[in-house]
PDB file of N, CA and C in Angstrom:
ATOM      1  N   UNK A   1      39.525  -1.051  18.752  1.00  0.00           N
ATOM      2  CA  UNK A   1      39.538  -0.818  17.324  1.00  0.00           C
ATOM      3  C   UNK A   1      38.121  -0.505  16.829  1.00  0.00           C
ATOM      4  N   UNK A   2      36.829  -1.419  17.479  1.00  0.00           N
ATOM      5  CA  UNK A   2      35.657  -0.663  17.006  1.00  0.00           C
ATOM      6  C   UNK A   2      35.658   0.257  17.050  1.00  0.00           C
ATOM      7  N   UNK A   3      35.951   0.842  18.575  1.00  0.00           N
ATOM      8  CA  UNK A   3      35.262   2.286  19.055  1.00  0.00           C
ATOM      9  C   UNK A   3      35.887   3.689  17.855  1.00  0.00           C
ATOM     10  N   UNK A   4      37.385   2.840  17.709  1.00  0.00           N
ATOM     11  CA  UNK A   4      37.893   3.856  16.380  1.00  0.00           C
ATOM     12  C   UNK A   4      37.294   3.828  15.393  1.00  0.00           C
ATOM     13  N   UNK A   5      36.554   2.961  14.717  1.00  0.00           N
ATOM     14  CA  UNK A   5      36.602   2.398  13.601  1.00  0.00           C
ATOM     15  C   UNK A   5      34.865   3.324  13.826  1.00  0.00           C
ATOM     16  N   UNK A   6      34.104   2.906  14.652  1.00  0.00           N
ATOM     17  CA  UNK A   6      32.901   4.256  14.961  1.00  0.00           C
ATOM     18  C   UNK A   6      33.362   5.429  14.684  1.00  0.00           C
ATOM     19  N   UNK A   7      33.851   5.997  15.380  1.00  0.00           N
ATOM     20  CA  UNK A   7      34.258   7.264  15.447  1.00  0.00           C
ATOM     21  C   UNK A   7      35.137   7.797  14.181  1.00  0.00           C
ATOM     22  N   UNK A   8      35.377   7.450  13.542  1.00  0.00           N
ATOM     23  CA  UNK A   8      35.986   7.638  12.331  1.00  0.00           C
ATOM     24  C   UNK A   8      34.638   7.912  11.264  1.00  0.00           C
ATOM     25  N   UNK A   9      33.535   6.825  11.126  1.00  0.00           N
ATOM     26  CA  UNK A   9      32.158   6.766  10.583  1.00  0.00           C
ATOM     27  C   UNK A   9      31.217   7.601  11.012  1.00  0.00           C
ATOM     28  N   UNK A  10      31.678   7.537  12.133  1.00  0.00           N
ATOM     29  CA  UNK A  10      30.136   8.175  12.856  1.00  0.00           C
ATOM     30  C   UNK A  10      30.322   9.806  13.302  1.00  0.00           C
ATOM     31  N   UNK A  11      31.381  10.008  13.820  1.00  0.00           N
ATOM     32  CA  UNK A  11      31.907  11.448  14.667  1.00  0.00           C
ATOM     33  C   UNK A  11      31.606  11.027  15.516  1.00  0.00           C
ATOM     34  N   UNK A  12      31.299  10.007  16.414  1.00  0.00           N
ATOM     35  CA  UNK A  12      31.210  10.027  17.739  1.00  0.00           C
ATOM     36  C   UNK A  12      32.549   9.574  18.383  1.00  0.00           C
ATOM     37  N   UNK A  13      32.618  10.605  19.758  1.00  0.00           N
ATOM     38  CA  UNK A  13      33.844  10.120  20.556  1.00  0.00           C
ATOM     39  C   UNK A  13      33.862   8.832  21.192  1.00  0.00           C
ATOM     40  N   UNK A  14      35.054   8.590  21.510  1.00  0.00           N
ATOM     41  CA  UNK A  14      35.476   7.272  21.880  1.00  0.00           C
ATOM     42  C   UNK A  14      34.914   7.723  23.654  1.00  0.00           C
ATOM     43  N   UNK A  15      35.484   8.855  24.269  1.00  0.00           N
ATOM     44  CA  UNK A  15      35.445   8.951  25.157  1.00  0.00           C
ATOM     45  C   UNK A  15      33.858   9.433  25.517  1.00  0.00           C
ATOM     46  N   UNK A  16      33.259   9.603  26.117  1.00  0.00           N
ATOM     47  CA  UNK A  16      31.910  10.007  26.263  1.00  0.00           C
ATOM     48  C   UNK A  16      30.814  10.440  27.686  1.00  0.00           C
ATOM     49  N   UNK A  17      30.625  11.528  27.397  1.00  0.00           N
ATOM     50  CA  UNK A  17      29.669  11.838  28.819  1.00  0.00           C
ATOM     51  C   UNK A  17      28.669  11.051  29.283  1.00  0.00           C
ATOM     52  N   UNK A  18      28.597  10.994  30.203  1.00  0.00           N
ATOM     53  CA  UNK A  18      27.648  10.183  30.655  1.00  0.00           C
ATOM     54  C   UNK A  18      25.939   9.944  29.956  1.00  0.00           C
ATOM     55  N   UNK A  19      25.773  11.571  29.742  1.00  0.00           N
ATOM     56  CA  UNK A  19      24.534  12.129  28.987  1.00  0.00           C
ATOM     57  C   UNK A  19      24.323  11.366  27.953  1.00  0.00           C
ATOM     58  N   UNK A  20      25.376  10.607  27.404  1.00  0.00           N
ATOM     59  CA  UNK A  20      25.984  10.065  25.863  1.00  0.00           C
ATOM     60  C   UNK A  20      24.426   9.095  25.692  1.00  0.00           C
ATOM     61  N   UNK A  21      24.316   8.417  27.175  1.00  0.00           N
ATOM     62  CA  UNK A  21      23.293   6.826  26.892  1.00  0.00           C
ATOM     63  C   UNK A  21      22.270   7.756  27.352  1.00  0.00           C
ATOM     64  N   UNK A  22      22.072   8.485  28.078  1.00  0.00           N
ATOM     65  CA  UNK A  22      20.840   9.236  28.958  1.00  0.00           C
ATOM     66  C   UNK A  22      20.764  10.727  28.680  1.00  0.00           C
ATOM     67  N   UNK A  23      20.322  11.218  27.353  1.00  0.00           N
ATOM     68  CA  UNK A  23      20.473  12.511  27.332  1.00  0.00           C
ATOM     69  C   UNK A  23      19.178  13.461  28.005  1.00  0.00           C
ATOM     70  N   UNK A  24      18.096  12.597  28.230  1.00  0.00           N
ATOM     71  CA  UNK A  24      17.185  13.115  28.906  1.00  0.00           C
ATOM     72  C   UNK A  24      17.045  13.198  30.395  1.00  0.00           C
ATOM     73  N   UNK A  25      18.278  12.757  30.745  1.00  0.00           N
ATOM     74  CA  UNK A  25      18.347  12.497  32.620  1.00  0.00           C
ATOM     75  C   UNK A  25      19.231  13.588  32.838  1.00  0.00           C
ATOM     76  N   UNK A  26      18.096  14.158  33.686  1.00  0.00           N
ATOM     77  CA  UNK A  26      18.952  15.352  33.986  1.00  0.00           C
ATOM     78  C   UNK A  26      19.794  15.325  35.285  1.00  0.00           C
ATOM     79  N   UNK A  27      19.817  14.303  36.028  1.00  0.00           N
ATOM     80  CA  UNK A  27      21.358  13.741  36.708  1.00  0.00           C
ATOM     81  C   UNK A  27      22.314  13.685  36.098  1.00  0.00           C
ATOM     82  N   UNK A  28      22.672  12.880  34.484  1.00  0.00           N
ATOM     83  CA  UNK A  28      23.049  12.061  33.804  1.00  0.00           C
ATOM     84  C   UNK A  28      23.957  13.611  33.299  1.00  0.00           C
ATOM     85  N   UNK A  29      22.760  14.613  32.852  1.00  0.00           N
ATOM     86  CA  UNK A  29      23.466  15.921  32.315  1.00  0.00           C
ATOM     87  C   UNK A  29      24.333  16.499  33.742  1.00  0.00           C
ATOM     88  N   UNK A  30      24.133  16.498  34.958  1.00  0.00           N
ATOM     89  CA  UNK A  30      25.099  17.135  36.003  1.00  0.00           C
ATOM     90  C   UNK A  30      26.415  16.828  35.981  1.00  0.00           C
ATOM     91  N   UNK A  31      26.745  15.343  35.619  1.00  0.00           N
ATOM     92  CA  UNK A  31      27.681  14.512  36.172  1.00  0.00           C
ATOM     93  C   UNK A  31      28.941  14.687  35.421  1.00  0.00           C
ATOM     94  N   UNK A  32      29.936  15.535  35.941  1.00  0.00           N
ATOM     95  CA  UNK A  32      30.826  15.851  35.562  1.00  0.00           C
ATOM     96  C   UNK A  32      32.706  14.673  36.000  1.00  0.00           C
ATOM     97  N   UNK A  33      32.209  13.794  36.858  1.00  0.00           N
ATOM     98  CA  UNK A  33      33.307  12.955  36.996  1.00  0.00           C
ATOM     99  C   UNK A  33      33.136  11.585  36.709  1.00  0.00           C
ATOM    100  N   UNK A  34      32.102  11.627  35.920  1.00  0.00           N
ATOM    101  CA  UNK A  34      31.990   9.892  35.305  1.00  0.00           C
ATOM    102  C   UNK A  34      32.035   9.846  33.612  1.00  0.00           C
ATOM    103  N   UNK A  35      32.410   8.727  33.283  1.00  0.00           N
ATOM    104  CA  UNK A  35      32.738   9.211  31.595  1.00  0.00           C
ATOM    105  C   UNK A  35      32.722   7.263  31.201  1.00  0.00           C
ATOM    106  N   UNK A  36      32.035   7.848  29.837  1.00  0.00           N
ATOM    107  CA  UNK A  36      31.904   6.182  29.051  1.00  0.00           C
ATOM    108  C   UNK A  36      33.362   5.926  28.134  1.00  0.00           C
ATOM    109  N   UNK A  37      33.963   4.895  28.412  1.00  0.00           N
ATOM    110  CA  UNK A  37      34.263   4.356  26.955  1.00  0.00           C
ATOM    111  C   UNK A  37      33.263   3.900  25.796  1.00  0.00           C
ATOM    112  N   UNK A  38      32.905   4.435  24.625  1.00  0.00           N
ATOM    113  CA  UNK A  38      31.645   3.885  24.089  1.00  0.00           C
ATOM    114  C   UNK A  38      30.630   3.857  25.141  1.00  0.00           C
ATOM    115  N   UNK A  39      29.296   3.393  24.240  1.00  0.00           N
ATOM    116  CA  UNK A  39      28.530   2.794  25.320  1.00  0.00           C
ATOM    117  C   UNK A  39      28.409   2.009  26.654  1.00  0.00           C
ATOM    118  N   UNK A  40      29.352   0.879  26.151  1.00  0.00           N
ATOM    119  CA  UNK A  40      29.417  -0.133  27.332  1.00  0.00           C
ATOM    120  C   UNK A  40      29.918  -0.099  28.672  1.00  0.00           C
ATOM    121  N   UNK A  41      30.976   0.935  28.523  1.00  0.00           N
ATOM    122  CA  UNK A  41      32.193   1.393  29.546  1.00  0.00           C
ATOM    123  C   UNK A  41      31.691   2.097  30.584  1.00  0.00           C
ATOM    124  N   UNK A  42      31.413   2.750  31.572  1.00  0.00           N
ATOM    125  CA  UNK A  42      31.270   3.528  33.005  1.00  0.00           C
ATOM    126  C   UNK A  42      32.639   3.115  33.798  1.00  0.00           C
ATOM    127  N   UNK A  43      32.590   4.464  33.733  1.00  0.00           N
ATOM    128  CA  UNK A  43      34.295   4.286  34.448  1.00  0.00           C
ATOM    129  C   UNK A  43      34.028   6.065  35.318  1.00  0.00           C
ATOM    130  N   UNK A  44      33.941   5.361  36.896  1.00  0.00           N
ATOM    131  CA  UNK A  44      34.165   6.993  37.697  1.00  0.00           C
ATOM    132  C   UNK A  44      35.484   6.383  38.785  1.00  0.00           C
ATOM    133  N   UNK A  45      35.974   7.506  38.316  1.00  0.00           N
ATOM    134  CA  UNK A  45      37.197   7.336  39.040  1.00  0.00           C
ATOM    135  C   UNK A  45      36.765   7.974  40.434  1.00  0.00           C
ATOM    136  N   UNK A  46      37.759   7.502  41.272  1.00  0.00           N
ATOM    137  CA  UNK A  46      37.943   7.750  42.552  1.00  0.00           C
ATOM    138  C   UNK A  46      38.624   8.797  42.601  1.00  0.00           C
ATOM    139  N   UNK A  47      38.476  10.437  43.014  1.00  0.00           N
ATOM    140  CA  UNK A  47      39.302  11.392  42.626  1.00  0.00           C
ATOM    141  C   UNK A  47      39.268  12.192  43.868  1.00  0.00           C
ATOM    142  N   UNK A  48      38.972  11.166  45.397  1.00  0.00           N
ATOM    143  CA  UNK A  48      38.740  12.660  47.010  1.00  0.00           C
ATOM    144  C   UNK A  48      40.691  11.536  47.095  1.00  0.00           C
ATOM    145  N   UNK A  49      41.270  12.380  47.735  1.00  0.00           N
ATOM    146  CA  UNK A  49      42.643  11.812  47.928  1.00  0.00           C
ATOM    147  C   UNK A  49      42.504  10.622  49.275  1.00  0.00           C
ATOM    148  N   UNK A  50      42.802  10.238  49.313  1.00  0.00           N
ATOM    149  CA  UNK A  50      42.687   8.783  50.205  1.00  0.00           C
ATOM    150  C   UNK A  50      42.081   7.825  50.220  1.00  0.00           C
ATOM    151  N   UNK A  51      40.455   8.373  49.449  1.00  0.00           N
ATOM    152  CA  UNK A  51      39.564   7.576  49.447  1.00  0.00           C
ATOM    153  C   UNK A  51      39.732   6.283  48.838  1.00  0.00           C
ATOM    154  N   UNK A  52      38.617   4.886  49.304  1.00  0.00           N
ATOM    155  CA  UNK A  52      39.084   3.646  48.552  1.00  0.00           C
ATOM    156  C   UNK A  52      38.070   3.530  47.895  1.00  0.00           C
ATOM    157  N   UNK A  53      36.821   4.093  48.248  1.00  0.00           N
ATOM    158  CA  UNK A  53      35.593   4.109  47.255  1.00  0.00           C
ATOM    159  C   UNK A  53      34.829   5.258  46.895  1.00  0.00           C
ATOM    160  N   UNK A  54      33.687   5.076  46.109  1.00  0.00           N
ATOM    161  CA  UNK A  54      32.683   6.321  46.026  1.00  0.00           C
ATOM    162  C   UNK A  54      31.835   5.685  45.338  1.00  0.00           C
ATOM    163  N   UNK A  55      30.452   7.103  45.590  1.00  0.00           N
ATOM    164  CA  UNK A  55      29.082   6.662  45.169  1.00  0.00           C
ATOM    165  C   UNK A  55      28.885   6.998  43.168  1.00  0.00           C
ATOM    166  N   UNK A  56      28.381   6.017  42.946  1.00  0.00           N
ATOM    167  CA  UNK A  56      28.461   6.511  41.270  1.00  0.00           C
ATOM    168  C   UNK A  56      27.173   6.676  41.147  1.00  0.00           C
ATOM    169  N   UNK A  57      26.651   7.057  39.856  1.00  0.00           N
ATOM    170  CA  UNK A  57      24.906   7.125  39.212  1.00  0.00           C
ATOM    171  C   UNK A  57      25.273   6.188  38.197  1.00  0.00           C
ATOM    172  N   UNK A  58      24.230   5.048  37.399  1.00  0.00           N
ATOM    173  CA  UNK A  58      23.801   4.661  36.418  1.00  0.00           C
ATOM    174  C   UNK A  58      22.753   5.325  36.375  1.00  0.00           C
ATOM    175  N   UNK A  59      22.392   5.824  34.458  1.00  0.00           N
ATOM    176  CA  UNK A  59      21.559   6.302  33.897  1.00  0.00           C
ATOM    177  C   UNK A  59      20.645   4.806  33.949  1.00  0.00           C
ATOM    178  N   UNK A  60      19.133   5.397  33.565  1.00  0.00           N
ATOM    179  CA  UNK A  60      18.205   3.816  33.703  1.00  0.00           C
ATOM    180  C   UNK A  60      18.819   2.762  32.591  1.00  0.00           C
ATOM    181  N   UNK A  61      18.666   1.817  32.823  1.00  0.00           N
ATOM    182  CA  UNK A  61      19.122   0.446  32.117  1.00  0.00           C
ATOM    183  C   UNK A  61      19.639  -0.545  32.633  1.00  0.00           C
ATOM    184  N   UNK A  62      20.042  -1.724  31.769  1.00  0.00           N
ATOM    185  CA  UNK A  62      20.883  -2.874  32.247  1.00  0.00           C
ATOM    186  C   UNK A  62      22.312  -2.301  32.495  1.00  0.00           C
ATOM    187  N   UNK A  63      22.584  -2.993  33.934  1.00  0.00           N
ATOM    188  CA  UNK A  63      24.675  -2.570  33.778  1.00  0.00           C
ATOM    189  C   UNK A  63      24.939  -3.800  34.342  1.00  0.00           C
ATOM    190  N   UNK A  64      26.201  -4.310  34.388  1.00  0.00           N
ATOM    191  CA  UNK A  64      26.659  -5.050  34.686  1.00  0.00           C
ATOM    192  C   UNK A  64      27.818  -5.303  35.760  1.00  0.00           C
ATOM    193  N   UNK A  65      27.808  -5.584  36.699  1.00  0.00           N
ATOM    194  CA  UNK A  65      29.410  -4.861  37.337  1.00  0.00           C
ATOM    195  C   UNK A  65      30.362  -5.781  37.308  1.00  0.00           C
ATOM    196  N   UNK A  66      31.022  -5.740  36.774  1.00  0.00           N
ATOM    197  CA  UNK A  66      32.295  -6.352  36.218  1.00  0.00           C
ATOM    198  C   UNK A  66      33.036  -6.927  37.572  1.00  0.00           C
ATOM    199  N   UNK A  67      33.078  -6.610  38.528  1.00  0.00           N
ATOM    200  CA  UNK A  67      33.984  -6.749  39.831  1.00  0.00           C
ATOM    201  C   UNK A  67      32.858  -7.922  40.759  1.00  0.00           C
ATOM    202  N   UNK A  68      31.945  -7.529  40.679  1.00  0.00           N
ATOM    203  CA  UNK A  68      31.263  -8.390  41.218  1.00  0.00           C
ATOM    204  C   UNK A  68      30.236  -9.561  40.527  1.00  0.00           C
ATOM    205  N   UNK A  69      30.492  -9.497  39.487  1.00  0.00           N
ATOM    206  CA  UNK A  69      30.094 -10.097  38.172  1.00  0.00           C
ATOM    207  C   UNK A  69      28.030 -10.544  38.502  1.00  0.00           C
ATOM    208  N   UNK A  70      27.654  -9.558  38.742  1.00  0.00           N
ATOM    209  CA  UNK A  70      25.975  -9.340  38.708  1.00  0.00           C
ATOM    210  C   UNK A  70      25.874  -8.375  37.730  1.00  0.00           C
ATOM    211  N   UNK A  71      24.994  -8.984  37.593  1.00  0.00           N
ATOM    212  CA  UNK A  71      23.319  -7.811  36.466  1.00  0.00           C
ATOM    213  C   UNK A  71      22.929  -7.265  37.376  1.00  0.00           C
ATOM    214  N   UNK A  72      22.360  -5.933  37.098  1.00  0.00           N
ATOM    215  CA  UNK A  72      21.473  -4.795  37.639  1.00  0.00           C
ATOM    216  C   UNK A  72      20.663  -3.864  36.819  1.00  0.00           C
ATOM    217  N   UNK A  73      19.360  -3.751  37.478  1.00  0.00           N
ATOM    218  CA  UNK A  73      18.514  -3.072  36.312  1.00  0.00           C
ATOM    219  C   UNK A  73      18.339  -1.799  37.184  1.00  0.00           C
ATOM    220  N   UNK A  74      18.671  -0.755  36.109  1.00  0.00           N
ATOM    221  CA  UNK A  74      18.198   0.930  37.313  1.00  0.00           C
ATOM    222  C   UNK A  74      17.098   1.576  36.428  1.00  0.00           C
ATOM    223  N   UNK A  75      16.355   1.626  37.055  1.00  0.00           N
ATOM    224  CA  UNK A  75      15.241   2.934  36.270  1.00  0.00           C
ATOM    225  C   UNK A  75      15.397   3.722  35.825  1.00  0.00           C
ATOM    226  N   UNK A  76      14.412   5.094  35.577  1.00  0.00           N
ATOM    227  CA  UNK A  76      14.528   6.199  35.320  1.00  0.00           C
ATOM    228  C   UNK A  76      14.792   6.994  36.104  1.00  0.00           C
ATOM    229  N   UNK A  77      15.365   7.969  35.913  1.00  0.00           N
ATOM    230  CA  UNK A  77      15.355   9.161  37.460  1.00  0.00           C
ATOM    231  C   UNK A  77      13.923  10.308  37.658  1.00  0.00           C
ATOM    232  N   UNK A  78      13.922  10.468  38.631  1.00  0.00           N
ATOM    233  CA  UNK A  78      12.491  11.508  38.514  1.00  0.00           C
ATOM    234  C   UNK A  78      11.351  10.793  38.554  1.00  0.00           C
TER     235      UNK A  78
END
């Protein structure tokens, strides 16, 4: 309901490119199979057919991984 309740105020999408948090990373601008809910969200799907995993990018900052419930700090790129 925030993210609506933004996006209604703001024009910003709910759904969001990666570029969204990192518009100056020009990895961040390549990355065509990872996508935010809002800010907080990173969500890359698994999309080679069989596969059970894959490699993702975080733009620099704090993330959190939800599955393995650690903090992680990533830099800048470049």
């Amino acid at each position: 309901m925030a993210l609506a309740r933004e996006a209604t105020l703001t024009g910003a999408p709910i759904i969001r490119p990666l570029w969204w948090v990192a518009p100056t990373d020009p990895e961040a601008l390549s990355i065509g199979d990872e996508f935010l809910v809002g800010d907080d969200l990173l969500v890359a799907p698994v999309i080679v057919q069989s596969a059970r995993s894959r490699d993702i990018y975080l733009p620099a900052g704090l993330w959190r991984d939800e599955l393995r419930a650690r903090i992680m700090w990533t830099a800048a790129s470049g």
